[in-house]
C-alpha atoms as a PDB file:
ATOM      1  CA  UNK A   1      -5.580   4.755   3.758  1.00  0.00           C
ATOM      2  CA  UNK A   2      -1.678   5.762   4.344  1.00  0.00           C
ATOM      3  CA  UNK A   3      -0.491   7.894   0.969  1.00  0.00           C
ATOM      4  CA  UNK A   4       2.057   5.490   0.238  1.00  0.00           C
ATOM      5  CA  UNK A   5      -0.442   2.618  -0.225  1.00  0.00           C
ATOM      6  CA  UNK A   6      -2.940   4.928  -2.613  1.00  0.00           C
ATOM      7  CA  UNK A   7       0.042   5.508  -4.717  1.00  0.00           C
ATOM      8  CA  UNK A   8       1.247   2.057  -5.475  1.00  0.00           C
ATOM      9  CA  UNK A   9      -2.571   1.033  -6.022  1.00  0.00           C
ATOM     10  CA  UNK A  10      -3.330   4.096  -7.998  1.00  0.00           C
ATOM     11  CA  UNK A  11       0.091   3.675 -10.227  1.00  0.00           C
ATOM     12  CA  UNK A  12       0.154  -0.010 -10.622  1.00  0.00           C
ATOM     13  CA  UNK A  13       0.405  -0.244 -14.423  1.00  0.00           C
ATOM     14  CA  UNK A  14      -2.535  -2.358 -15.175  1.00  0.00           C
ATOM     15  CA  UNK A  15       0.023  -5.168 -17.619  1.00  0.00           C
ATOM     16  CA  UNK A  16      -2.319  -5.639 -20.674  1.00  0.00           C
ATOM     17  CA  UNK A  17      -2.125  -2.140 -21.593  1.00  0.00           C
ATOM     18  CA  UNK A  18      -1.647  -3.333 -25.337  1.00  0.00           C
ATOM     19  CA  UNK A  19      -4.373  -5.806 -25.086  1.00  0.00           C
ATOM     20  CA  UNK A  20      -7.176  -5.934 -27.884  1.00  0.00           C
ATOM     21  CA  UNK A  21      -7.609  -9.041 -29.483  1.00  0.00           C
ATOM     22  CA  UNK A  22      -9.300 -12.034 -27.762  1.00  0.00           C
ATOM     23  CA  UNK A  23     -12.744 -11.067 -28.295  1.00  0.00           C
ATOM     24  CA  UNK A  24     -14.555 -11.336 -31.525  1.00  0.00           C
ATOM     25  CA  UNK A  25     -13.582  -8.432 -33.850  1.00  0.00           C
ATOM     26  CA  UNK A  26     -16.603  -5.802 -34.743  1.00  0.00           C
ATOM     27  CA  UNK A  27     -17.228  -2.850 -36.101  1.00  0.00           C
ATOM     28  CA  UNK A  28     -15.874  -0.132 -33.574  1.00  0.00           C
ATOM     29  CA  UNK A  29     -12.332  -2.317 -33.252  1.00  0.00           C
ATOM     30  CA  UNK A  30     -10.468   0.855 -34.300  1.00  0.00           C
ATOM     31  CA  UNK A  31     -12.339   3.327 -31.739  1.00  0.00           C
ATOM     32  CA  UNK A  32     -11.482   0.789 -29.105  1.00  0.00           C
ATOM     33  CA  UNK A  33      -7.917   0.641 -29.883  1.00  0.00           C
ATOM     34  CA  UNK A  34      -7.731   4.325 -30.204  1.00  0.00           C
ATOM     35  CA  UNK A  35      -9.221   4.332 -26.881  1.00  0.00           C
ATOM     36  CA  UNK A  36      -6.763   2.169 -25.522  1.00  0.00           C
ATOM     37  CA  UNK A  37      -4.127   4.292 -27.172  1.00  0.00           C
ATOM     38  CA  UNK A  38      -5.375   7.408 -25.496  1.00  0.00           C
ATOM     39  CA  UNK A  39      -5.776   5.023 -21.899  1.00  0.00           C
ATOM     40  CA  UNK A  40      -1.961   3.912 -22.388  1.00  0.00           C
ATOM     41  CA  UNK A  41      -1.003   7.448 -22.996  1.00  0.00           C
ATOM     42  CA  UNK A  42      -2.149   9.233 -19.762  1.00  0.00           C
ATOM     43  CA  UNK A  43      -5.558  10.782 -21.780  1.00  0.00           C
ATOM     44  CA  UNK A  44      -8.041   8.352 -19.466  1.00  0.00           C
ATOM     45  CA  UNK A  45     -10.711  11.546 -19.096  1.00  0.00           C
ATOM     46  CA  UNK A  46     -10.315  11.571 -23.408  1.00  0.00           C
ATOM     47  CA  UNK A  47     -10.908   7.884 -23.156  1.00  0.00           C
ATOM     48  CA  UNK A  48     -13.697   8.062 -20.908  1.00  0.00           C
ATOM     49  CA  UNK A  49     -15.619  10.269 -23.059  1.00  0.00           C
ATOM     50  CA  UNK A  50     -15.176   8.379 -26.534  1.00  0.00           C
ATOM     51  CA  UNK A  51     -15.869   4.985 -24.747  1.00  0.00           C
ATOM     52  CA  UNK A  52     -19.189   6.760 -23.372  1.00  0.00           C
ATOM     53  CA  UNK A  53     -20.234   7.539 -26.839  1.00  0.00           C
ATOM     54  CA  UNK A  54     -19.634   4.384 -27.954  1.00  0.00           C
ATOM     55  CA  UNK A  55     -21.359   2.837 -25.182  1.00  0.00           C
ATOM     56  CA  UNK A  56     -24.478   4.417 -25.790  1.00  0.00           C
ATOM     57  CA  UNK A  57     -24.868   2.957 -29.304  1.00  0.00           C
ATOM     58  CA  UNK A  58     -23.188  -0.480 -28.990  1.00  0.00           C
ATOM     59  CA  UNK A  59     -24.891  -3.693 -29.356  1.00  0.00           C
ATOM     60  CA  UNK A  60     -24.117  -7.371 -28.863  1.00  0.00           C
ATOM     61  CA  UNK A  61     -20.693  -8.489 -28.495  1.00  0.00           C
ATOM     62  CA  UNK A  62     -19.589  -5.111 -28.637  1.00  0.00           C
ATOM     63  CA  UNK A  63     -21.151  -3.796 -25.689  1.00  0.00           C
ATOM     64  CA  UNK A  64     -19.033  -6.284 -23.510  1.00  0.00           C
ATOM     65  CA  UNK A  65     -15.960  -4.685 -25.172  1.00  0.00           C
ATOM     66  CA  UNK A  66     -16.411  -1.074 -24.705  1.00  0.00           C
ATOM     67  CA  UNK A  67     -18.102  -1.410 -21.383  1.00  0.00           C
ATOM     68  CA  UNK A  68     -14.540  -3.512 -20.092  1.00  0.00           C
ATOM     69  CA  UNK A  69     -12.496  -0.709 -21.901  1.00  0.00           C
ATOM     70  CA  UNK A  70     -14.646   2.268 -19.737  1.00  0.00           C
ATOM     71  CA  UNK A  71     -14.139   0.111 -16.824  1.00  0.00           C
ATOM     72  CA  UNK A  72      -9.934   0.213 -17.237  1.00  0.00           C
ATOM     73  CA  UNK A  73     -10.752   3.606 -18.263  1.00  0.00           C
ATOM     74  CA  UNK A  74     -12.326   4.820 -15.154  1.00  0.00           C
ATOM     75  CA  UNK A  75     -10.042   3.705 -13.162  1.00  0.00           C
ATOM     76  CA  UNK A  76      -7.067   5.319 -14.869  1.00  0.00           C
ATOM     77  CA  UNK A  77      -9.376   8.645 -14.531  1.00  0.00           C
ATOM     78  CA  UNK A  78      -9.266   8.435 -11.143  1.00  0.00           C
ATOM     79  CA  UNK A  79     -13.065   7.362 -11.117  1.00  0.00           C
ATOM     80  CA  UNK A  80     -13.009   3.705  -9.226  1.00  0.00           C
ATOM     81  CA  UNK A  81     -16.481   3.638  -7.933  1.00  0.00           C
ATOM     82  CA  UNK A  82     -17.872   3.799 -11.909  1.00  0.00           C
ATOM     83  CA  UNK A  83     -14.846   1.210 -12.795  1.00  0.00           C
ATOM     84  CA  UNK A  84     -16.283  -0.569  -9.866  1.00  0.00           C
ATOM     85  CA  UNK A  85     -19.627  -0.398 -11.097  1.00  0.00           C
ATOM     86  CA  UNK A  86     -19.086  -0.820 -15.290  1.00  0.00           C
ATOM     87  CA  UNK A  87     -16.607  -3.458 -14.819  1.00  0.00           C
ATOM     88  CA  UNK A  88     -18.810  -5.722 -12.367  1.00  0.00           C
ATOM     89  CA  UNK A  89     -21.608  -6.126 -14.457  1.00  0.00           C
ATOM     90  CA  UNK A  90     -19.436  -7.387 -17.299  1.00  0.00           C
ATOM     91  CA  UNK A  91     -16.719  -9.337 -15.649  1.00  0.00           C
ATOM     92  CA  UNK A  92     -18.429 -12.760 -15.575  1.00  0.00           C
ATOM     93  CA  UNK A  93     -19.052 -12.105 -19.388  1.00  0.00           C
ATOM     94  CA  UNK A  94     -15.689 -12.215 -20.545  1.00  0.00           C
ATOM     95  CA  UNK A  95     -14.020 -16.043 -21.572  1.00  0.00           C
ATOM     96  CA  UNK A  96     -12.406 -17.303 -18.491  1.00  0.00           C
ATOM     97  CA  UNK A  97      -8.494 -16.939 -18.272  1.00  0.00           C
ATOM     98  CA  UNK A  98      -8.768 -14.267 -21.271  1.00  0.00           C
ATOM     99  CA  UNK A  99      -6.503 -10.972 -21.210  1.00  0.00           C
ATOM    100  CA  UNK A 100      -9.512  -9.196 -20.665  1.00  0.00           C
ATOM    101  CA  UNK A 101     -10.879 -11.057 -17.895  1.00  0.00           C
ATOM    102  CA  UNK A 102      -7.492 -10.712 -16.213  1.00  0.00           C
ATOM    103  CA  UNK A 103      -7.384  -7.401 -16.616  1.00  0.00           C
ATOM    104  CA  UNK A 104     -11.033  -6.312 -15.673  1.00  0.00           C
ATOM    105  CA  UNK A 105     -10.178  -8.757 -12.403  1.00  0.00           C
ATOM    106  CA  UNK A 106      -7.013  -6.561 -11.627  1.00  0.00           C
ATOM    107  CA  UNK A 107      -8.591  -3.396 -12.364  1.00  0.00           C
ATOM    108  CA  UNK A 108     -12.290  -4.466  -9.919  1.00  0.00           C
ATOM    109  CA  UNK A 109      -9.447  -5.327  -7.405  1.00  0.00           C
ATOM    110  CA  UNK A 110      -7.120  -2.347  -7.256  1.00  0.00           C
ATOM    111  CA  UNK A 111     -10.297  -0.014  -7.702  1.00  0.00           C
ATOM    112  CA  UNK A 112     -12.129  -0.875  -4.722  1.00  0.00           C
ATOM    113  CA  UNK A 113      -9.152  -0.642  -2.989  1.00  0.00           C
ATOM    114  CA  UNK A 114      -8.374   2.504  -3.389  1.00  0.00           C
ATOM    115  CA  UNK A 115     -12.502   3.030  -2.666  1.00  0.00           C
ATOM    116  CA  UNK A 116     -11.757   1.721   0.815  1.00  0.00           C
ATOM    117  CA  UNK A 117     -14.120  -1.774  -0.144  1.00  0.00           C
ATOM    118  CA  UNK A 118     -11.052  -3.647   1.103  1.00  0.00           C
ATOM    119  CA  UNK A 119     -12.985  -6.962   1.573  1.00  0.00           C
ATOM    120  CA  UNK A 120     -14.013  -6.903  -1.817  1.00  0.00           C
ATOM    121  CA  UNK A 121     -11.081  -6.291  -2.896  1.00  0.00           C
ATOM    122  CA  UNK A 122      -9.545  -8.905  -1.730  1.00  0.00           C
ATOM    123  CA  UNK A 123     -10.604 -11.730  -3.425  1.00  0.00           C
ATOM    124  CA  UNK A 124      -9.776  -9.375  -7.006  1.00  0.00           C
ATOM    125  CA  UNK A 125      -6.146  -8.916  -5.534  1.00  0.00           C
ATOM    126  CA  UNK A 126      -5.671 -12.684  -4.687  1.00  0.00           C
ATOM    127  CA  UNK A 127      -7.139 -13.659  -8.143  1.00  0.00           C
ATOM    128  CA  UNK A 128      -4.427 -11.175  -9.751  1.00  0.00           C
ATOM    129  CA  UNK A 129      -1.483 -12.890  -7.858  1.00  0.00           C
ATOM    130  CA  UNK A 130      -2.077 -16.296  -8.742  1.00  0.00           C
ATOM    131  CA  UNK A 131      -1.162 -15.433 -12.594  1.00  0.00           C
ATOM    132  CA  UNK A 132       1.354 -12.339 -11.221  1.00  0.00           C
ATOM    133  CA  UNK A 133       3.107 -13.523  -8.234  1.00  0.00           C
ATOM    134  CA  UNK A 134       6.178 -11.778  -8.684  1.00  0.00           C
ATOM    135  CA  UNK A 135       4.573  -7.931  -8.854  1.00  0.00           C
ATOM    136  CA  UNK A 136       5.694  -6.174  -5.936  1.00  0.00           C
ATOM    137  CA  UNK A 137       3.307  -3.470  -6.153  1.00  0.00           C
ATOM    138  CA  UNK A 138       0.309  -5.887  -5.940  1.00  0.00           C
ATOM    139  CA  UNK A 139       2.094  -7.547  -3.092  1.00  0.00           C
ATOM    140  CA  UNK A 140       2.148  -4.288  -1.298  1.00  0.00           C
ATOM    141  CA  UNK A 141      -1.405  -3.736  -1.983  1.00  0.00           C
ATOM    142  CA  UNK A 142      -2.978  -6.654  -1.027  1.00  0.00           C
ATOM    143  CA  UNK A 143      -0.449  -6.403   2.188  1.00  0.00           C
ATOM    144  CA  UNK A 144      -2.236  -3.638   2.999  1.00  0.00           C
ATOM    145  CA  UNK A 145      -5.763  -4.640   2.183  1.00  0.00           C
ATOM    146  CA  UNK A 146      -5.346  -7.932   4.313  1.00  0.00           C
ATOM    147  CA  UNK A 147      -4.294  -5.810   7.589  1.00  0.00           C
ATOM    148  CA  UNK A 148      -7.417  -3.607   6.991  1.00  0.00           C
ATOM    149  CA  UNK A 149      -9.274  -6.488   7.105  1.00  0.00           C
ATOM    150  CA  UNK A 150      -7.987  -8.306  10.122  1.00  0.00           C
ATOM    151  CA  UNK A 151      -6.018 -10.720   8.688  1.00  0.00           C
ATOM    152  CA  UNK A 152      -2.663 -10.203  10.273  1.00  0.00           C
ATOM    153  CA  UNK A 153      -1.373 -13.741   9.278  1.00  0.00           C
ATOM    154  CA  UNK A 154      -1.844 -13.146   5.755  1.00  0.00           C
ATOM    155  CA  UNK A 155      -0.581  -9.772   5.655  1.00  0.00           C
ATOM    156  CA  UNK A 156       2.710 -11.353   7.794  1.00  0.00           C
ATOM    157  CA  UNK A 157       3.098 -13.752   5.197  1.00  0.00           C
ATOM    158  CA  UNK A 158       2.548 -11.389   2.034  1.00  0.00           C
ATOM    159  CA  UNK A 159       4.990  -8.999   3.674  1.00  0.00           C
ATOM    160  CA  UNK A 160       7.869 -11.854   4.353  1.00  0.00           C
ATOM    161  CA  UNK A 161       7.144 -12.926   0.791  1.00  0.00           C
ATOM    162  CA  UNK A 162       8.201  -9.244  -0.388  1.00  0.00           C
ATOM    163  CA  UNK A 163      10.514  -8.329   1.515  1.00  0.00           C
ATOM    164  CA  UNK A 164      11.907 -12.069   0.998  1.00  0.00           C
ATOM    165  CA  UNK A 165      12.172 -13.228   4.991  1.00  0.00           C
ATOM    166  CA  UNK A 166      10.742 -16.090   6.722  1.00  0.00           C
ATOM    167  CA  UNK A 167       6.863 -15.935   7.255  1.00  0.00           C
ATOM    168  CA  UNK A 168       7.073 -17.343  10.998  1.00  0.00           C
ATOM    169  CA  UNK A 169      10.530 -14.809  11.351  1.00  0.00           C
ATOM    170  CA  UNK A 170      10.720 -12.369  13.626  1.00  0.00           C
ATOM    171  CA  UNK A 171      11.630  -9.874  11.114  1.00  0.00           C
ATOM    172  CA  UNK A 172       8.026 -10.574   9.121  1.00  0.00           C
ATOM    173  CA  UNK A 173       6.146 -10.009  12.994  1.00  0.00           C
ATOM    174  CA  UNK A 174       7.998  -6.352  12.817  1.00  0.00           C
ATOM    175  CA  UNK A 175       7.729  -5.152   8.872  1.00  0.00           C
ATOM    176  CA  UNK A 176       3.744  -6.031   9.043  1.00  0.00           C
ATOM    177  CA  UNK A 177       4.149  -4.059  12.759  1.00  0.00           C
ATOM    178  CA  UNK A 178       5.450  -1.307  10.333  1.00  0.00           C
ATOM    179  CA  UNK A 179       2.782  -1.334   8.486  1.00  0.00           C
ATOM    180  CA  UNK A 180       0.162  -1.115  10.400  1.00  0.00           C
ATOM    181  CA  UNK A 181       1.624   1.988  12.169  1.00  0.00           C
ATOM    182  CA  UNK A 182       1.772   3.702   9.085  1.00  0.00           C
ATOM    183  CA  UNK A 183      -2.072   2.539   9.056  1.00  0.00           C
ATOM    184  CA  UNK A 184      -2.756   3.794  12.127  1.00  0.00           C
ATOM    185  CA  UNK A 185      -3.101   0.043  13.528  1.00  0.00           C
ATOM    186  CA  UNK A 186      -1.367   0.670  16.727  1.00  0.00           C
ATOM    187  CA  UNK A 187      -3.357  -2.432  18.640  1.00  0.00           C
ATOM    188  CA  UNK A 188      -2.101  -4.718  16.085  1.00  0.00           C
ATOM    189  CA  UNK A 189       0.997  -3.245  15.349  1.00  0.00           C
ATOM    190  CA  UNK A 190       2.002  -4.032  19.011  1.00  0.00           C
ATOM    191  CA  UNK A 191       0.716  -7.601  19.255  1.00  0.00           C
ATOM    192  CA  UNK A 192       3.050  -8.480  16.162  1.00  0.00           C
ATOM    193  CA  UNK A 193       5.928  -6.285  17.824  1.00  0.00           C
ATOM    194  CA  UNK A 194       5.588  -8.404  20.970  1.00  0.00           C
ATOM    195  CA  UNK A 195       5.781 -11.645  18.979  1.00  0.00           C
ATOM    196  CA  UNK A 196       8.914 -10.816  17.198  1.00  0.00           C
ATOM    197  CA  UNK A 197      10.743  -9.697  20.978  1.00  0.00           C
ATOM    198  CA  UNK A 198       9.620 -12.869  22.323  1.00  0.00           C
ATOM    199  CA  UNK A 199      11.357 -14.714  19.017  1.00  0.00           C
ATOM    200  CA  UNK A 200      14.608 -12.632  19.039  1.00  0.00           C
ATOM    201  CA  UNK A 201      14.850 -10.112  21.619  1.00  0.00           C
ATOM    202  CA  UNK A 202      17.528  -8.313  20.218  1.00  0.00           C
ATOM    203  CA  UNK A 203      15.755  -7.757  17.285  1.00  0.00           C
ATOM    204  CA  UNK A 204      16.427  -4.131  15.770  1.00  0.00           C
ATOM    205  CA  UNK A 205      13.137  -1.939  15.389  1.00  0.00           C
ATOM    206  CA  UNK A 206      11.138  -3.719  17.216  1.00  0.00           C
ATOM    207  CA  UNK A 207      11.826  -1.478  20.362  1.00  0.00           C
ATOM    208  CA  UNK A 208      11.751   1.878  18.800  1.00  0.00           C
ATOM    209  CA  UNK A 209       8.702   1.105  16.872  1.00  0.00           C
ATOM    210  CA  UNK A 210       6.903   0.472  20.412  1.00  0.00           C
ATOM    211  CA  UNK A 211       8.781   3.682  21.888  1.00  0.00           C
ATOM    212  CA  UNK A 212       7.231   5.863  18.622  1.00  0.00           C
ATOM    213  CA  UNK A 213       3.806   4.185  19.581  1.00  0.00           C
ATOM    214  CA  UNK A 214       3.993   5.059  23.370  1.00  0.00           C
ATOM    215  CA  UNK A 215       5.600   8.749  22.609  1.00  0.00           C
ATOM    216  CA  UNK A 216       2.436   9.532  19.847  1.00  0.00           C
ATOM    217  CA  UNK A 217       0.129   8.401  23.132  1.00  0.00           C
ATOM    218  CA  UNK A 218       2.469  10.743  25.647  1.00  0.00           C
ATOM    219  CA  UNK A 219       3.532   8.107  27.630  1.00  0.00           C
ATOM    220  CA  UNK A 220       7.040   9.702  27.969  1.00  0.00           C
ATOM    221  CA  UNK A 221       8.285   7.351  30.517  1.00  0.00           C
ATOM    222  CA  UNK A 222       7.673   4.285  28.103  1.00  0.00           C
ATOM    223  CA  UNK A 223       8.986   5.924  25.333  1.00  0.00           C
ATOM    224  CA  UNK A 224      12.439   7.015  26.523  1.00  0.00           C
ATOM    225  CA  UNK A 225      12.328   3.154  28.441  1.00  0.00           C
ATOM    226  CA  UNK A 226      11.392   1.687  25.055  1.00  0.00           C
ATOM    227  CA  UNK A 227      13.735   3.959  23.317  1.00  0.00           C
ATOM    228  CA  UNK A 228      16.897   3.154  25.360  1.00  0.00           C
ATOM    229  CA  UNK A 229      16.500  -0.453  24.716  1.00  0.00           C
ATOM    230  CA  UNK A 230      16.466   0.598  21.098  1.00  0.00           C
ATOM    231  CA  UNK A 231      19.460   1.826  21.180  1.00  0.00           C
ATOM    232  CA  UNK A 232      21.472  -0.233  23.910  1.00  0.00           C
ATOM    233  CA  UNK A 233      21.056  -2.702  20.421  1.00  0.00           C
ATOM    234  CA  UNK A 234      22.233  -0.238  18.232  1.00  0.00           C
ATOM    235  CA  UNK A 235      23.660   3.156  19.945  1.00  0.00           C
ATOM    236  CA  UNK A 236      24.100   4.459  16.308  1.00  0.00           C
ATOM    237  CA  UNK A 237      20.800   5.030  15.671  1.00  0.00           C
ATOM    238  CA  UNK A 238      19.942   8.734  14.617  1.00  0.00           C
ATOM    239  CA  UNK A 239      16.416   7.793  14.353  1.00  0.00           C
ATOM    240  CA  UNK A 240      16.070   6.927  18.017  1.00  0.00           C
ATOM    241  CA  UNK A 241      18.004   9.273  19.267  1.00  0.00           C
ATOM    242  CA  UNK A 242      16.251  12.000  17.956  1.00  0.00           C
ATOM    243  CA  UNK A 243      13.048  10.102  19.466  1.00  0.00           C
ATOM    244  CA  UNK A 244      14.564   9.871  22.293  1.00  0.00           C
ATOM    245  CA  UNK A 245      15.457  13.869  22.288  1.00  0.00           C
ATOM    246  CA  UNK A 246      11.632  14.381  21.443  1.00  0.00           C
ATOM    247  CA  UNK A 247      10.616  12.745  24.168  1.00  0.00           C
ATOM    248  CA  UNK A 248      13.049  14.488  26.805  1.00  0.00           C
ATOM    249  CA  UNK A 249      11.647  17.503  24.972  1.00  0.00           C
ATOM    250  CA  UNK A 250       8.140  17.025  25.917  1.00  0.00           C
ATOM    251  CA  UNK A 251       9.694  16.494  29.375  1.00  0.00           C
ATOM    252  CA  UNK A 252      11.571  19.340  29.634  1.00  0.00           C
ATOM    253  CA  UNK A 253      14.484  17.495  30.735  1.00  0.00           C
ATOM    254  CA  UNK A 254      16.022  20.440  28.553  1.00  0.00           C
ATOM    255  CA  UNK A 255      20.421  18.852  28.811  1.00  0.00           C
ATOM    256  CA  UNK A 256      19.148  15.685  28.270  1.00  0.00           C
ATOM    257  CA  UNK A 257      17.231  16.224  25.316  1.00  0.00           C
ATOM    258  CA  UNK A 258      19.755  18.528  23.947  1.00  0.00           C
ATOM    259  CA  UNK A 259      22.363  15.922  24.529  1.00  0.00           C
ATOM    260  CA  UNK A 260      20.391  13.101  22.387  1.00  0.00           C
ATOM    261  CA  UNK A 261      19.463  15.199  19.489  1.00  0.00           C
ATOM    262  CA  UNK A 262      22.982  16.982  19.333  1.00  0.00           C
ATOM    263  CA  UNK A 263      24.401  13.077  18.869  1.00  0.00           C
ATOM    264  CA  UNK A 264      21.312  12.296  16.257  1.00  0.00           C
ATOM    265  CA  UNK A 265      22.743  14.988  14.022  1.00  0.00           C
ATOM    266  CA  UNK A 266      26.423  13.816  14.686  1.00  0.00           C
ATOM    267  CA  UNK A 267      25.690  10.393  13.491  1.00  0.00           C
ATOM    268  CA  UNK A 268      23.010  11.921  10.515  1.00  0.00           C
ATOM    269  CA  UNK A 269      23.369  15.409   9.673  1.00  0.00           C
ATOM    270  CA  UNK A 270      20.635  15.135   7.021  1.00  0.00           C
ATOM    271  CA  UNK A 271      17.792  14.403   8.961  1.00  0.00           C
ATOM    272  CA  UNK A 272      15.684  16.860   9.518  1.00  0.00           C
ATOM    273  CA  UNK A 273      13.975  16.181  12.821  1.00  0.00           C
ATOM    274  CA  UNK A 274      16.600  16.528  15.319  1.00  0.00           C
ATOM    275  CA  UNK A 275      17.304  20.133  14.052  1.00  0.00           C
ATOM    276  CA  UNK A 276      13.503  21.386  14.475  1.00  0.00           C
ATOM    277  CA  UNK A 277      13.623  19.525  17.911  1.00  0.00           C
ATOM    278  CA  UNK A 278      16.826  21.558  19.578  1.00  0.00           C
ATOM    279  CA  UNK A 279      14.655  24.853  18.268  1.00  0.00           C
ATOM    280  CA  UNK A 280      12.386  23.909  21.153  1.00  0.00           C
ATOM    281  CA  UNK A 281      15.158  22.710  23.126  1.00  0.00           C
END
């Protein structure tokens, strides 16, 4: 799983931090909202351990309560395969359409995402959305858990739906082809890449995104081909020059190389790539 996915599944604020009252009241209401206290203020391990306590000793209606609460704490510990685990043997317990269920839903969902279970997770995510269709973060998520499962259609149109384009656009075919770079999904990535040239040709990205593909694989005469189209659309690209320098690099086609990255800085002086590149050069 890329880093940038982890993190938006790993910080998406769980939105019933402040939830507590749907189920019947008991007993060990105020350890449960202290717990909650210490969840919503970053102490999850704290959490964990007063919520196992209370576990241990809790009976009836209450053991549905803490046992949802150590869930949503787990997973805020960092811990998804117990969330995974204490929250899916209570889940079908809690009153349909409740906070609670919601949130034990969300929390099953992001957790075995970031456990890799990406078909289970799934179904969680998509139960989420209907109730939270404008959360971005959850869009990106579930983005990324449909392309891990093969579902390149769905992730197209969760990605257009985020990024707010047209699902059958050519720009969807080449963010999802972004994406499943970054996920090491080069197959895929170039099927969708392939679909957006054949809808607009002169689509920017689409060619340097197949140029970075063929350069990783050290097909250099693809990449500087693939590359040059790239930037015969848009000649002020730093990006692809400095790809396009790399790739002369590897070469040793040293003028040529030292020509495109000495333009990449011109037209960015801030990134960084260009400058390590004419080292070798």
């Amino acid at each position: 799983m890329n880093r940038s996915a982890r993190l938006a599944a790993s910080s998406l604020c769980v939105v019933f931090l402040a939830a507590s009252g749907a189920l019947a009241q008991t007993g060990i209401t105020p350890q449960l909202a202290e717990a909650r206290r210490m969840i919503n203020a970053g102490e999850a391990k704290a959490a964990v351990r007063q919520l196992q306590s209370l576990a241990a000793a809790a009976e009836g209606p209450s053991q549905v309560q803490v046992a949802h609460l150590l869930g949503v704490a787990y997973y805020h510990a960092d811990e998804p395969l117990k969330a995974i685990e204490t929250l899916a043997a209570i889940v079908d317990r809690l009153p349909a359409d409740s906070i609670e269920r919601r949130e034990a839903e969300q929390v099953l969902g992001l957790a075995a995402f970031l456990a890799g279970r990406f078909s289970d997770a799934v179904p969680r995510l998509e139960a989420t959305r209907r109730w939270a269709p404008d959360n971005l973060e959850l869009a990106y998520v579930l983005g990324q858990a449909y392309i891990q499962t093969q579902r390149p259609d769905a992730a197209r149109a969760m990605m257009a739906s985020t990024f707010r384009v047209a699902p059958a656009s050519a720009a969807a075919h080449l963010i999802v082809a972004q994406m499943m770079v970054r996920l090491e999904m080069e197959a895929q990535a170039e099927t969708e890449l392939a679909r957006a040239l054949e809808k607009d040709p002169r689509l920017p990205g689409a060619n340097y995104l197949l140029g970075q593909m063929a350069l990783f694989r050290a097909r250099l005469d693809d990449a500087i081909t693939l590359t040059e189209r790239e930037l015969a659309l848009n000649p002020a690209n730093a990006m692809a020059l400095a790809q396009l320098g790399d790739a002369y690099v590897r070469q040793s086609k040293w003028d040529d190389a030292i020509a495109a990255l000495q333009k990449s800085i011109w037209l960015n002086p801030y990134y960084s790539a260009p400058y390590i590149l004419l080292g070798r050069a």
